[in-house]
PDB file of N, CA and C in Angstrom:
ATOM      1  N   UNK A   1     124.735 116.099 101.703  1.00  0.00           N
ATOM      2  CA  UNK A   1     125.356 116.010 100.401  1.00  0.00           C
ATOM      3  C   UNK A   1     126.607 116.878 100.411  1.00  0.00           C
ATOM      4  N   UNK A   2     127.483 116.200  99.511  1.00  0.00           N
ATOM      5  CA  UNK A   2     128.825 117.139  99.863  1.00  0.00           C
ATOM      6  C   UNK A   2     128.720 117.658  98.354  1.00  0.00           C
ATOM      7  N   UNK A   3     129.424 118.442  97.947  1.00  0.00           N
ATOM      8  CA  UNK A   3     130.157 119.096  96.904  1.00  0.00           C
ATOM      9  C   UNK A   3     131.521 119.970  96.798  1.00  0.00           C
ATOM     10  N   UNK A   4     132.174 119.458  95.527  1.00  0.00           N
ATOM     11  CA  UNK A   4     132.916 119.791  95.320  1.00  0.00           C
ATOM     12  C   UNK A   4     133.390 120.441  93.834  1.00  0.00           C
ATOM     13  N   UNK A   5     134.391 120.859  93.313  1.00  0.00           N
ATOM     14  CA  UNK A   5     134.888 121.429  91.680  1.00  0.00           C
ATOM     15  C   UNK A   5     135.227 120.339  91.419  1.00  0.00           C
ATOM     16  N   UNK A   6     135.398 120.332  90.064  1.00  0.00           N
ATOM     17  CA  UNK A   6     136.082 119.286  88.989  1.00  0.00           C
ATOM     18  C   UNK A   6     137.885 119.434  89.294  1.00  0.00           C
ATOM     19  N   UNK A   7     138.383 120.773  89.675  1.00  0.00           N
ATOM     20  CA  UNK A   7     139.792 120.976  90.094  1.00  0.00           C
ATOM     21  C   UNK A   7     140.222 120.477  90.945  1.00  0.00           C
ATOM     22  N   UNK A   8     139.493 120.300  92.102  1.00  0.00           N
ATOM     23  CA  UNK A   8     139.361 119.161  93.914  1.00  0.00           C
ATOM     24  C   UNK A   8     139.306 118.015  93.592  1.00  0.00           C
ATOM     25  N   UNK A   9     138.775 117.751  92.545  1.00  0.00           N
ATOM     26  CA  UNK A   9     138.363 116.021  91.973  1.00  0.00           C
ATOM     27  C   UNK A   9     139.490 115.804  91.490  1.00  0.00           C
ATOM     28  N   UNK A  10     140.083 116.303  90.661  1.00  0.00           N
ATOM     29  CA  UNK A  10     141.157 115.706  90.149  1.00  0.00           C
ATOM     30  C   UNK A  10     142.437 115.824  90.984  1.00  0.00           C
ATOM     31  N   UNK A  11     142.579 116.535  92.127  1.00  0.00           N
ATOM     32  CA  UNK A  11     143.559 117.042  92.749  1.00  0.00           C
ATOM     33  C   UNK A  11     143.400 115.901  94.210  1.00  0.00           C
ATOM     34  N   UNK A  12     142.266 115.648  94.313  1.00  0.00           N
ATOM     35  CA  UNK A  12     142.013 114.597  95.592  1.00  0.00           C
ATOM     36  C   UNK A  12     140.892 113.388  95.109  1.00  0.00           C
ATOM     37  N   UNK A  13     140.710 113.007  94.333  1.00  0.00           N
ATOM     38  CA  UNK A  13     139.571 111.948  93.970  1.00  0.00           C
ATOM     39  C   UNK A  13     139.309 110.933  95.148  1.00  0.00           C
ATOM     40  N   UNK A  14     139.908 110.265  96.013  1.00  0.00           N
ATOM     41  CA  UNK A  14     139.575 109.351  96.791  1.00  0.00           C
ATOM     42  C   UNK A  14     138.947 110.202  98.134  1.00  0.00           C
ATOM     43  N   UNK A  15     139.139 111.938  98.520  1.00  0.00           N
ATOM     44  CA  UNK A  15     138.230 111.922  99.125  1.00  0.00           C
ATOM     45  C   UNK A  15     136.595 112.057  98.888  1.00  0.00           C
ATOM     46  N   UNK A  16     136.438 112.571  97.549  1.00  0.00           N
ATOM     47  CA  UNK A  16     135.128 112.429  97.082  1.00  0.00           C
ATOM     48  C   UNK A  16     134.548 111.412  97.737  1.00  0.00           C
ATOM     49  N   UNK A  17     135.549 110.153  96.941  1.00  0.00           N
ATOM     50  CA  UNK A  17     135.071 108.591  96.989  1.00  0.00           C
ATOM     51  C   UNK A  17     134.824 108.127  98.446  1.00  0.00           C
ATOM     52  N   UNK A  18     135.754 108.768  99.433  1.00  0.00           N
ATOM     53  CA  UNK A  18     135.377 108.472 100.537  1.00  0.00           C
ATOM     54  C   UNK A  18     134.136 109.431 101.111  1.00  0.00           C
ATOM     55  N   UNK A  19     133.770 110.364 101.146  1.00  0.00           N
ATOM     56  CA  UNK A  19     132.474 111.118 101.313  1.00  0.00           C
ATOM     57  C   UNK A  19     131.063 111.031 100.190  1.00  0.00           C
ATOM     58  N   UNK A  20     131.529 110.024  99.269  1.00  0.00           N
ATOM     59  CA  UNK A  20     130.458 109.214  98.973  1.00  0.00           C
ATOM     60  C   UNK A  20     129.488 107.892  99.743  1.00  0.00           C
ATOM     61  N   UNK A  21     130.624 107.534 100.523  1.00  0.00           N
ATOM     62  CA  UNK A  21     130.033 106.590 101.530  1.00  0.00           C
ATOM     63  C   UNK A  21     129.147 106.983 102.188  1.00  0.00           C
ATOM     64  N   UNK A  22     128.888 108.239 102.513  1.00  0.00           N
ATOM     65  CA  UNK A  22     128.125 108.834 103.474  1.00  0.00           C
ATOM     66  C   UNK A  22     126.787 109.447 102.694  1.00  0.00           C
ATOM     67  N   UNK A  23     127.359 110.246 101.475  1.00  0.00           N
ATOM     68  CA  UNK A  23     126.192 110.713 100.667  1.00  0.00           C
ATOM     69  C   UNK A  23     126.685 111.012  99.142  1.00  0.00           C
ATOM     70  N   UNK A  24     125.940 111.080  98.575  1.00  0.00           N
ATOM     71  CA  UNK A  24     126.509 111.946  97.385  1.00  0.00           C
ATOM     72  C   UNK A  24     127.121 112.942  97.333  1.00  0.00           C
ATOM     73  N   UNK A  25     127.918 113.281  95.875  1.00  0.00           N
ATOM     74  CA  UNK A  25     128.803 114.215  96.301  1.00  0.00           C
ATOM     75  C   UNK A  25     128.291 114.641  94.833  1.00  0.00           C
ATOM     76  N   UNK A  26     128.188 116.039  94.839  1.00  0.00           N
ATOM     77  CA  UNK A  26     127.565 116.907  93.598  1.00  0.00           C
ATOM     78  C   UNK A  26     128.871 117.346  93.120  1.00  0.00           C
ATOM     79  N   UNK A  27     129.357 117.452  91.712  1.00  0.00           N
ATOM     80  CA  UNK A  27     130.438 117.970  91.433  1.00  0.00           C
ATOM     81  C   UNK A  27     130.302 118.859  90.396  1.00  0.00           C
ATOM     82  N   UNK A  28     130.872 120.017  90.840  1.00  0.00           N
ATOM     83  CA  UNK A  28     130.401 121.645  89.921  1.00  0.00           C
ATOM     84  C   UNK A  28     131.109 121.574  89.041  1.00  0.00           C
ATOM     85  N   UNK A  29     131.107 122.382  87.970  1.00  0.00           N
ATOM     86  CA  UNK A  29     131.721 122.730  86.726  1.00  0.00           C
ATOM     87  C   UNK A  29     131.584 124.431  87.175  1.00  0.00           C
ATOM     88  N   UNK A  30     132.562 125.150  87.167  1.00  0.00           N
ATOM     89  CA  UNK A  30     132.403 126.597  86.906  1.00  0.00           C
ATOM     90  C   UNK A  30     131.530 127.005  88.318  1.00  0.00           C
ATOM     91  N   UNK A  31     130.024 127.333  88.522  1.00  0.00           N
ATOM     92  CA  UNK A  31     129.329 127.307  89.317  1.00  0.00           C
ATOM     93  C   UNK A  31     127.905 126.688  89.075  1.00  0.00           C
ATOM     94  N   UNK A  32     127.971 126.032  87.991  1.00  0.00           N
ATOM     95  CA  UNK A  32     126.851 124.801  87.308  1.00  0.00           C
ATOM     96  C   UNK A  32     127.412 123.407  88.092  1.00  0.00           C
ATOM     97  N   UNK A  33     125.835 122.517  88.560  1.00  0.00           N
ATOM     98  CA  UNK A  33     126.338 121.284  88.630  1.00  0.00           C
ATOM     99  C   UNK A  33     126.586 120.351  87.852  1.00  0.00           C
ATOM    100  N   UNK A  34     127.519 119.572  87.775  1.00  0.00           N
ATOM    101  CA  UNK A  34     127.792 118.786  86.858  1.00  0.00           C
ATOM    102  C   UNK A  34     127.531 117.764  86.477  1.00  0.00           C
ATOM    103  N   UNK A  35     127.633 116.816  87.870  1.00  0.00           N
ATOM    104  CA  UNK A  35     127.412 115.379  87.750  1.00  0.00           C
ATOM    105  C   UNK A  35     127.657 115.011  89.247  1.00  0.00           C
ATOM    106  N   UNK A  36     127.001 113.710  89.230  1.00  0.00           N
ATOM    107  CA  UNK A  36     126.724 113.573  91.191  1.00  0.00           C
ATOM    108  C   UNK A  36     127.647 112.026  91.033  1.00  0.00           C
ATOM    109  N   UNK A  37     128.406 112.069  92.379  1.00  0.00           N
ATOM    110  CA  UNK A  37     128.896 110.952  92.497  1.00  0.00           C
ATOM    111  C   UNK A  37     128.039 110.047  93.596  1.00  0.00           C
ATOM    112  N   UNK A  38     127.765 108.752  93.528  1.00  0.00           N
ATOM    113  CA  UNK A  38     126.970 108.007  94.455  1.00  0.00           C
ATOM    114  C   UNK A  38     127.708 106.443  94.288  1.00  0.00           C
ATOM    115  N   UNK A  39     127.950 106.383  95.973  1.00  0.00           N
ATOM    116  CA  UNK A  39     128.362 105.228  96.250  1.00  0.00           C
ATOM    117  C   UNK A  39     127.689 103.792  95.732  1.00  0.00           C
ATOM    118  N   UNK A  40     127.906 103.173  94.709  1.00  0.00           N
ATOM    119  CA  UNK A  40     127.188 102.045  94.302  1.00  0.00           C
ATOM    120  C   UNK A  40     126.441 101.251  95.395  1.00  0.00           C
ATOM    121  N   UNK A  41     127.188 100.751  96.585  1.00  0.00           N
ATOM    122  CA  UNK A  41     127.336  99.257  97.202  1.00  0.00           C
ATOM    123  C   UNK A  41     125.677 100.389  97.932  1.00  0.00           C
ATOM    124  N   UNK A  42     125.934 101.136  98.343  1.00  0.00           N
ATOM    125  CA  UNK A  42     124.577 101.747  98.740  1.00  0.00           C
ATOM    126  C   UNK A  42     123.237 101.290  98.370  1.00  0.00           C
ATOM    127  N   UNK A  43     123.510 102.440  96.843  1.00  0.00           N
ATOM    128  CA  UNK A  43     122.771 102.518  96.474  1.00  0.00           C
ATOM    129  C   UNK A  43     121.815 101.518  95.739  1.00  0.00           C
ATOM    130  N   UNK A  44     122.465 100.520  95.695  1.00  0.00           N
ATOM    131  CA  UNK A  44     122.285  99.786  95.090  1.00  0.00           C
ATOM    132  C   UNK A  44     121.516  98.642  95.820  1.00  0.00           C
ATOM    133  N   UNK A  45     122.415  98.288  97.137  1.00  0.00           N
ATOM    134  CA  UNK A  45     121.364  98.125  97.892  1.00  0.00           C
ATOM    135  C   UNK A  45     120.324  98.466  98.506  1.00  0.00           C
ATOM    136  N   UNK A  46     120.030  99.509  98.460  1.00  0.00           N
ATOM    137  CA  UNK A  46     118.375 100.081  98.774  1.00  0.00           C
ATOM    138  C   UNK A  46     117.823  99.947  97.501  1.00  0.00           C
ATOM    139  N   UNK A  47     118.406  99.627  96.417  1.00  0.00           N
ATOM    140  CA  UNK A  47     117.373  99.411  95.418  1.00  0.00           C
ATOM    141  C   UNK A  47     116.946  97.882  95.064  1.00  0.00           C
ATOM    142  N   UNK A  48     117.675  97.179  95.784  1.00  0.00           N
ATOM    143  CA  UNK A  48     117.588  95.636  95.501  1.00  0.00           C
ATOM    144  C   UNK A  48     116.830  95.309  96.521  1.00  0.00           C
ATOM    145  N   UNK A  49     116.598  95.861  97.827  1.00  0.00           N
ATOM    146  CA  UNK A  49     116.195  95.984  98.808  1.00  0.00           C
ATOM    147  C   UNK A  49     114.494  96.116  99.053  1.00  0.00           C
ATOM    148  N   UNK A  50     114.489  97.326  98.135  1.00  0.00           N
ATOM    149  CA  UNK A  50     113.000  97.509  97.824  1.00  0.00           C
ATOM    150  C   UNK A  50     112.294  96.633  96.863  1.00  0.00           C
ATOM    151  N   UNK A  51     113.158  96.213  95.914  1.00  0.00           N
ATOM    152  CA  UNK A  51     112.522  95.138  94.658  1.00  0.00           C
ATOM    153  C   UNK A  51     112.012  93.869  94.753  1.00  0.00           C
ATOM    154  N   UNK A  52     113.074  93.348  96.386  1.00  0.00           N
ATOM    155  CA  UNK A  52     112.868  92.095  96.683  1.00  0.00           C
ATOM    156  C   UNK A  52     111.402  91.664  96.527  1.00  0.00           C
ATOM    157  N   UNK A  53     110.561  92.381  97.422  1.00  0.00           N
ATOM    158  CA  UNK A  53     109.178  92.229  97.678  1.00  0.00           C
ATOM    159  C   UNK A  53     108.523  91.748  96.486  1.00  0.00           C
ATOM    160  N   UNK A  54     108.757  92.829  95.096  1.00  0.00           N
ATOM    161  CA  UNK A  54     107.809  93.099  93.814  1.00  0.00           C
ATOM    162  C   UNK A  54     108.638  91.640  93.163  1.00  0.00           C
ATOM    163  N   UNK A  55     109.323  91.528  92.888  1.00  0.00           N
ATOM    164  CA  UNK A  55     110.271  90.291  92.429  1.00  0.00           C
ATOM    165  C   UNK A  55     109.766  88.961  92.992  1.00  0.00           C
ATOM    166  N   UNK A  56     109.535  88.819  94.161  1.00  0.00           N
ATOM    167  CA  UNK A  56     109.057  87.502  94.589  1.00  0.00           C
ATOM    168  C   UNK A  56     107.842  87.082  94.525  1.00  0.00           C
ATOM    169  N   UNK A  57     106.955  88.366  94.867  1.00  0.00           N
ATOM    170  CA  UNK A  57     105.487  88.747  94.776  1.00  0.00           C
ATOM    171  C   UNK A  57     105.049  87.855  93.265  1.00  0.00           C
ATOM    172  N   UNK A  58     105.892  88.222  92.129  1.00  0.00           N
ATOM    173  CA  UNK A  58     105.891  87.983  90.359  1.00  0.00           C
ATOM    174  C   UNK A  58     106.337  86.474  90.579  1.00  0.00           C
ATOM    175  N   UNK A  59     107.604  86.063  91.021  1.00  0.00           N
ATOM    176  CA  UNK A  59     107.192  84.929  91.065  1.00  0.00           C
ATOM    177  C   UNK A  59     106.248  83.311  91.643  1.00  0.00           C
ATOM    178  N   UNK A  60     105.787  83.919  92.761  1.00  0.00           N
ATOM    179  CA  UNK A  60     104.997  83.571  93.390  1.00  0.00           C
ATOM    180  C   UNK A  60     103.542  83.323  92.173  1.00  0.00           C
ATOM    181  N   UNK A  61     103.472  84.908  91.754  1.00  0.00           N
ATOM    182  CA  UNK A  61     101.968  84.538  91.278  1.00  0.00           C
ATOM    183  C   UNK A  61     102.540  83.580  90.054  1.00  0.00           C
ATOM    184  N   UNK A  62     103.026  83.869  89.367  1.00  0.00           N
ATOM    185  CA  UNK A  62     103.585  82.892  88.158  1.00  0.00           C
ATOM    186  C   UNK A  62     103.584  81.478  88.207  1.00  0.00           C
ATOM    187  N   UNK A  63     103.565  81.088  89.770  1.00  0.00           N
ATOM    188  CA  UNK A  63     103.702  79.519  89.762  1.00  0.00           C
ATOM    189  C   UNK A  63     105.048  78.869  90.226  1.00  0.00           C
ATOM    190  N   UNK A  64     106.120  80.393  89.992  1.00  0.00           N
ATOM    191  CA  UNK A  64     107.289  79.855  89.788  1.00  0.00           C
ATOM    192  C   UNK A  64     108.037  78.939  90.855  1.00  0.00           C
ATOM    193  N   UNK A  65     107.467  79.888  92.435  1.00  0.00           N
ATOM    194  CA  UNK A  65     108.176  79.022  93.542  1.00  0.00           C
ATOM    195  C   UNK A  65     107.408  79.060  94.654  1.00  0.00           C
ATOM    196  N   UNK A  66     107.554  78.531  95.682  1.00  0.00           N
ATOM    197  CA  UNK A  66     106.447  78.315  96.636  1.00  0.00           C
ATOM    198  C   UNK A  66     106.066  79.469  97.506  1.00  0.00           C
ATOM    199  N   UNK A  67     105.240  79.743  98.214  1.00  0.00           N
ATOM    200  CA  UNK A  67     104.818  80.961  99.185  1.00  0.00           C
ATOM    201  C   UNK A  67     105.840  80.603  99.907  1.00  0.00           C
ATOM    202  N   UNK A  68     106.803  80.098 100.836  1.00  0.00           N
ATOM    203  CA  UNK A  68     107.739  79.877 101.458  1.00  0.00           C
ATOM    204  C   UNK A  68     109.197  80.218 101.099  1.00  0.00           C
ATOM    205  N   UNK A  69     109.251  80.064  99.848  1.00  0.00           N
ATOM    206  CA  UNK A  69     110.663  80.396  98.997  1.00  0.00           C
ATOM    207  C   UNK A  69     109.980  81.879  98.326  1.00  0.00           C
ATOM    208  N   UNK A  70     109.368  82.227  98.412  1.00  0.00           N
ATOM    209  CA  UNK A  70     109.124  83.771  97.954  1.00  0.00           C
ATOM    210  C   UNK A  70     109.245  84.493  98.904  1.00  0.00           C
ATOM    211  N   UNK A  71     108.657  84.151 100.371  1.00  0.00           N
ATOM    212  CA  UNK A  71     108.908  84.971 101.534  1.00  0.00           C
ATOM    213  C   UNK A  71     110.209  85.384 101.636  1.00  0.00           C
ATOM    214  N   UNK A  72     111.436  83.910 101.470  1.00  0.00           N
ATOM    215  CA  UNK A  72     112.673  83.956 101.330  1.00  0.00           C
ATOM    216  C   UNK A  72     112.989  85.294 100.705  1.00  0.00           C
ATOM    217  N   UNK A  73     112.735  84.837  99.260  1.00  0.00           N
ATOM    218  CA  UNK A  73     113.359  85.960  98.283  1.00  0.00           C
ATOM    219  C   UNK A  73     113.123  87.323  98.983  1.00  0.00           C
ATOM    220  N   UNK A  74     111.884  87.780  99.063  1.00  0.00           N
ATOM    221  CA  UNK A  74     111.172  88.631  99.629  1.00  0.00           C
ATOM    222  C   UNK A  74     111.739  89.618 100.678  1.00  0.00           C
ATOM    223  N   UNK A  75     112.638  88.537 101.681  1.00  0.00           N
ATOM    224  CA  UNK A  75     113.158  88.990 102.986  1.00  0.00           C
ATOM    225  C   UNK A  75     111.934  89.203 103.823  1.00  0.00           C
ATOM    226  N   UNK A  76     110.892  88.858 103.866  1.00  0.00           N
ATOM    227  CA  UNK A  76     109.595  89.046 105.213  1.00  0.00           C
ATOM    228  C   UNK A  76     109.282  88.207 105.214  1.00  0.00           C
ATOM    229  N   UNK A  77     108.744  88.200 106.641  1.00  0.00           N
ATOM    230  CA  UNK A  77     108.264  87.159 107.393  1.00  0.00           C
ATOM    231  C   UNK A  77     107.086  85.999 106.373  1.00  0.00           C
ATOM    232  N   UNK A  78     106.846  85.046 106.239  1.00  0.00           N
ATOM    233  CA  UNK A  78     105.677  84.662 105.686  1.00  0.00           C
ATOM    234  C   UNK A  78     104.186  85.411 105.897  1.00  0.00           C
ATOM    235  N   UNK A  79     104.323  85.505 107.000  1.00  0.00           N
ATOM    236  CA  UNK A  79     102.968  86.280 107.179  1.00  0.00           C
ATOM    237  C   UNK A  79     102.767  88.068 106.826  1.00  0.00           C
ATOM    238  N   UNK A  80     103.788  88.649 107.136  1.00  0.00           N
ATOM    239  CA  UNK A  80     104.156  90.116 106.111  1.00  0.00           C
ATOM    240  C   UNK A  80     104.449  89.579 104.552  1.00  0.00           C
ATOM    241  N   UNK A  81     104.710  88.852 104.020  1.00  0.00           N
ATOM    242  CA  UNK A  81     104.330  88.442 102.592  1.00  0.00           C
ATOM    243  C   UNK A  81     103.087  87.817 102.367  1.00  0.00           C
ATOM    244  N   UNK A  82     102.727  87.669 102.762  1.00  0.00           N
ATOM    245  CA  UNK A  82     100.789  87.138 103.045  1.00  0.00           C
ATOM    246  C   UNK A  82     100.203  88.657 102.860  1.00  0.00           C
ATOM    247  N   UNK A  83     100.537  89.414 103.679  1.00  0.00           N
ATOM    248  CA  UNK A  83      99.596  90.740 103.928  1.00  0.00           C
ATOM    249  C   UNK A  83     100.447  91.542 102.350  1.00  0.00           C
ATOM    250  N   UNK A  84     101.212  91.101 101.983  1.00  0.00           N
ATOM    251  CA  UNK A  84     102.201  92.134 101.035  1.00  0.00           C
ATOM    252  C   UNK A  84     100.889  91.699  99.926  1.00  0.00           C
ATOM    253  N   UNK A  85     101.381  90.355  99.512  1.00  0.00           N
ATOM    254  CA  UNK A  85     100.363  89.886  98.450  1.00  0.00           C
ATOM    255  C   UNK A  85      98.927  90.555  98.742  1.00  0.00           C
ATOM    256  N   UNK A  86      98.718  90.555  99.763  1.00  0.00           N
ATOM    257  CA  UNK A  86      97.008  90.755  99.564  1.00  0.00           C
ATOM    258  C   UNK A  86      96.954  92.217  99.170  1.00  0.00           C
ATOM    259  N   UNK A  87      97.373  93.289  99.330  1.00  0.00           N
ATOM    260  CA  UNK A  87      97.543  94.456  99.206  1.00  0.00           C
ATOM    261  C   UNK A  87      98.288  94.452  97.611  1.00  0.00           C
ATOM    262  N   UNK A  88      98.536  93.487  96.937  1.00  0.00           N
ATOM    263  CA  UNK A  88      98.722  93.411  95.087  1.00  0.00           C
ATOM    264  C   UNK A  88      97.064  92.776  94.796  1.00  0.00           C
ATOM    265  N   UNK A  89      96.595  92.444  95.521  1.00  0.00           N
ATOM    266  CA  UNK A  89      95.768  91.529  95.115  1.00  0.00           C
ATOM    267  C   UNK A  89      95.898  90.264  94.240  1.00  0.00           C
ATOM    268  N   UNK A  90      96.953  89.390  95.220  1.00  0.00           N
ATOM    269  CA  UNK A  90      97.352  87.988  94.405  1.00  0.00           C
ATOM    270  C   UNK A  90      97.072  86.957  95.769  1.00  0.00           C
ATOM    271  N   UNK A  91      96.183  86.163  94.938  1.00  0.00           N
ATOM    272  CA  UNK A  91      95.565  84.937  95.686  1.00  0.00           C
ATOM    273  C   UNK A  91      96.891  84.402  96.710  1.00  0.00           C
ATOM    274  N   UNK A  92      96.292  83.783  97.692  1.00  0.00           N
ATOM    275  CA  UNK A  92      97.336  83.371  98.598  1.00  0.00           C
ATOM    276  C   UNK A  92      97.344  81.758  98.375  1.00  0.00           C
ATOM    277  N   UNK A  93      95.687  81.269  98.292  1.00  0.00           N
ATOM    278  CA  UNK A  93      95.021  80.212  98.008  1.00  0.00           C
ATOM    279  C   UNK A  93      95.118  79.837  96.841  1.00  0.00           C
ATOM    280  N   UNK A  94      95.446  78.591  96.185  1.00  0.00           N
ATOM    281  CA  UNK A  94      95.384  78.464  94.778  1.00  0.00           C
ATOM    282  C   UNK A  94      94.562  77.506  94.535  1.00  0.00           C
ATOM    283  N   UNK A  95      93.210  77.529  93.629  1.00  0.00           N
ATOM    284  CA  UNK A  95      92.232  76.200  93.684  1.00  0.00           C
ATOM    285  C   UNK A  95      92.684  75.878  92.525  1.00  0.00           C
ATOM    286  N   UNK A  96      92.885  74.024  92.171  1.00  0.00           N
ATOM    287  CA  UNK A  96      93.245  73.593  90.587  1.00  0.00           C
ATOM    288  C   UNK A  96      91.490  72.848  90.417  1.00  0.00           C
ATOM    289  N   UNK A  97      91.467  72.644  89.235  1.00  0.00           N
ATOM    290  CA  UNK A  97      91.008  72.096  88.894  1.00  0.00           C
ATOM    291  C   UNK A  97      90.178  70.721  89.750  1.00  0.00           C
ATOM    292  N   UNK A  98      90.675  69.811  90.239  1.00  0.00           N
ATOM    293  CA  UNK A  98      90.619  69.288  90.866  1.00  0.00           C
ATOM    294  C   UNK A  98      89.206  69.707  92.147  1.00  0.00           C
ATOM    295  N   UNK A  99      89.756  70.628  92.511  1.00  0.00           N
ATOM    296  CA  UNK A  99      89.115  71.247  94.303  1.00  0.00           C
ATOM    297  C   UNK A  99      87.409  70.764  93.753  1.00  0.00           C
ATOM    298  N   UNK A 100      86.896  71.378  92.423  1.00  0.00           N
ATOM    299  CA  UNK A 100      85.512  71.255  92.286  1.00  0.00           C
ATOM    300  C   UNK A 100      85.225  69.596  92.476  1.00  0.00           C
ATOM    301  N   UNK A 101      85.837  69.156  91.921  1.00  0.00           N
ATOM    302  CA  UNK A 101      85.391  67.343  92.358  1.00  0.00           C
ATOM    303  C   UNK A 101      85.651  66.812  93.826  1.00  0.00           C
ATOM    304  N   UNK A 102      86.604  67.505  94.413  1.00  0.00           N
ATOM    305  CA  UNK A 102      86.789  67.070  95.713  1.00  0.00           C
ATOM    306  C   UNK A 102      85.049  67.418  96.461  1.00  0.00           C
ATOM    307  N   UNK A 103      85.125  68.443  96.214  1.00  0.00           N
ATOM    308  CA  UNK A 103      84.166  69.028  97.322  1.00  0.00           C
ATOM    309  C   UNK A 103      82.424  68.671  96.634  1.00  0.00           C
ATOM    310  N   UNK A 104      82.874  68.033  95.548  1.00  0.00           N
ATOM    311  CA  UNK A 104      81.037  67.098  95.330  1.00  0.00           C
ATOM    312  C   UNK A 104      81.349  65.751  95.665  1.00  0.00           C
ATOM    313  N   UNK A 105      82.574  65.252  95.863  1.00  0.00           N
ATOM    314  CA  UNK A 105      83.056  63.602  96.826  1.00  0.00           C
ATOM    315  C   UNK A 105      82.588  63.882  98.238  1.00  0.00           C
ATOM    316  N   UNK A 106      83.022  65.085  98.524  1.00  0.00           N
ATOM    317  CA  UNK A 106      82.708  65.089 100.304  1.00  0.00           C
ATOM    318  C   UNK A 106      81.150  65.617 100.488  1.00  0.00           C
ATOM    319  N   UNK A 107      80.373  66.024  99.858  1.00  0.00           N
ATOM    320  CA  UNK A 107      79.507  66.945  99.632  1.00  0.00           C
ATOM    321  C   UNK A 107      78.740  65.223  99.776  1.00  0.00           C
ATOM    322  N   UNK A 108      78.936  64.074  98.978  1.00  0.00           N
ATOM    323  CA  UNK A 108      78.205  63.180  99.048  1.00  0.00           C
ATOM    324  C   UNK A 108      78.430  61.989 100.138  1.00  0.00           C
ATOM    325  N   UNK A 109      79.760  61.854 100.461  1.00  0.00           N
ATOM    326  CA  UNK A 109      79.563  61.686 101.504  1.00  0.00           C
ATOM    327  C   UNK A 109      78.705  62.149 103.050  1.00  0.00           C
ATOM    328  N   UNK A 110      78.961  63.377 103.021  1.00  0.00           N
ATOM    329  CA  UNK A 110      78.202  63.885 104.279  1.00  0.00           C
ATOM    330  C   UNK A 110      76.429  63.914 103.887  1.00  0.00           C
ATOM    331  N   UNK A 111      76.306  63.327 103.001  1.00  0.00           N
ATOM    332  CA  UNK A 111      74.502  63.665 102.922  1.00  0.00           C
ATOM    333  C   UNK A 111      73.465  62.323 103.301  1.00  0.00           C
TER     334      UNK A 111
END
């Protein structure tokens, strides 16, 4: 983390901005801190980064889009979104309605 005065800031602002790329930059008032500068494109991506997972995970269970297009969203593999879900505890399997009649059709066939 870098730091600097509010007098350096105004006297050089783009190197802040450029030693924000690297980390934050704490900016003092007097010998109080003041306020932290942080590179957006960063930060921002490690936060979109981490959400992907919880974001796709929600739509997935919702119905909204397929286990395949959530992995997408997700950024992992199908099968690391398989293990992601199971560790929320959200079905991977979805039975409709339906499944119970299937399986007394085959149930009578095979007897």
């Amino acid at each position: 983390m870098y730091a600097t005065n509010v007098r350096d800031l105004k006297k050089n602002p783009s190197l802040a901005l450029r030693q924000a790329h690297d980390s934050p930059v704490l900016i003092m008032k007097g010998n109080q801190p003041d306020a932290v500068l942080v590179h957006l494109d960063g930060a921002l991506s490690d936060a979109v980064e981490s959400a992907r997972p919880a974001i796709a995970a929600g739509l997935y269970r919702d119905g909204l889009v397929s286990l395949g297009k959530a992995s997408k969203i997700s950024g992992l593999t199908v099968s690391e979104f398989i293990q992601h879900l199971g560790s929320l505890c959200i079905d991977v399997v979805r039975y409709d309605e339906t499944v119970e009649q299937e399986v007394q059709d085959v149930s009578a066939w095979l007897s």
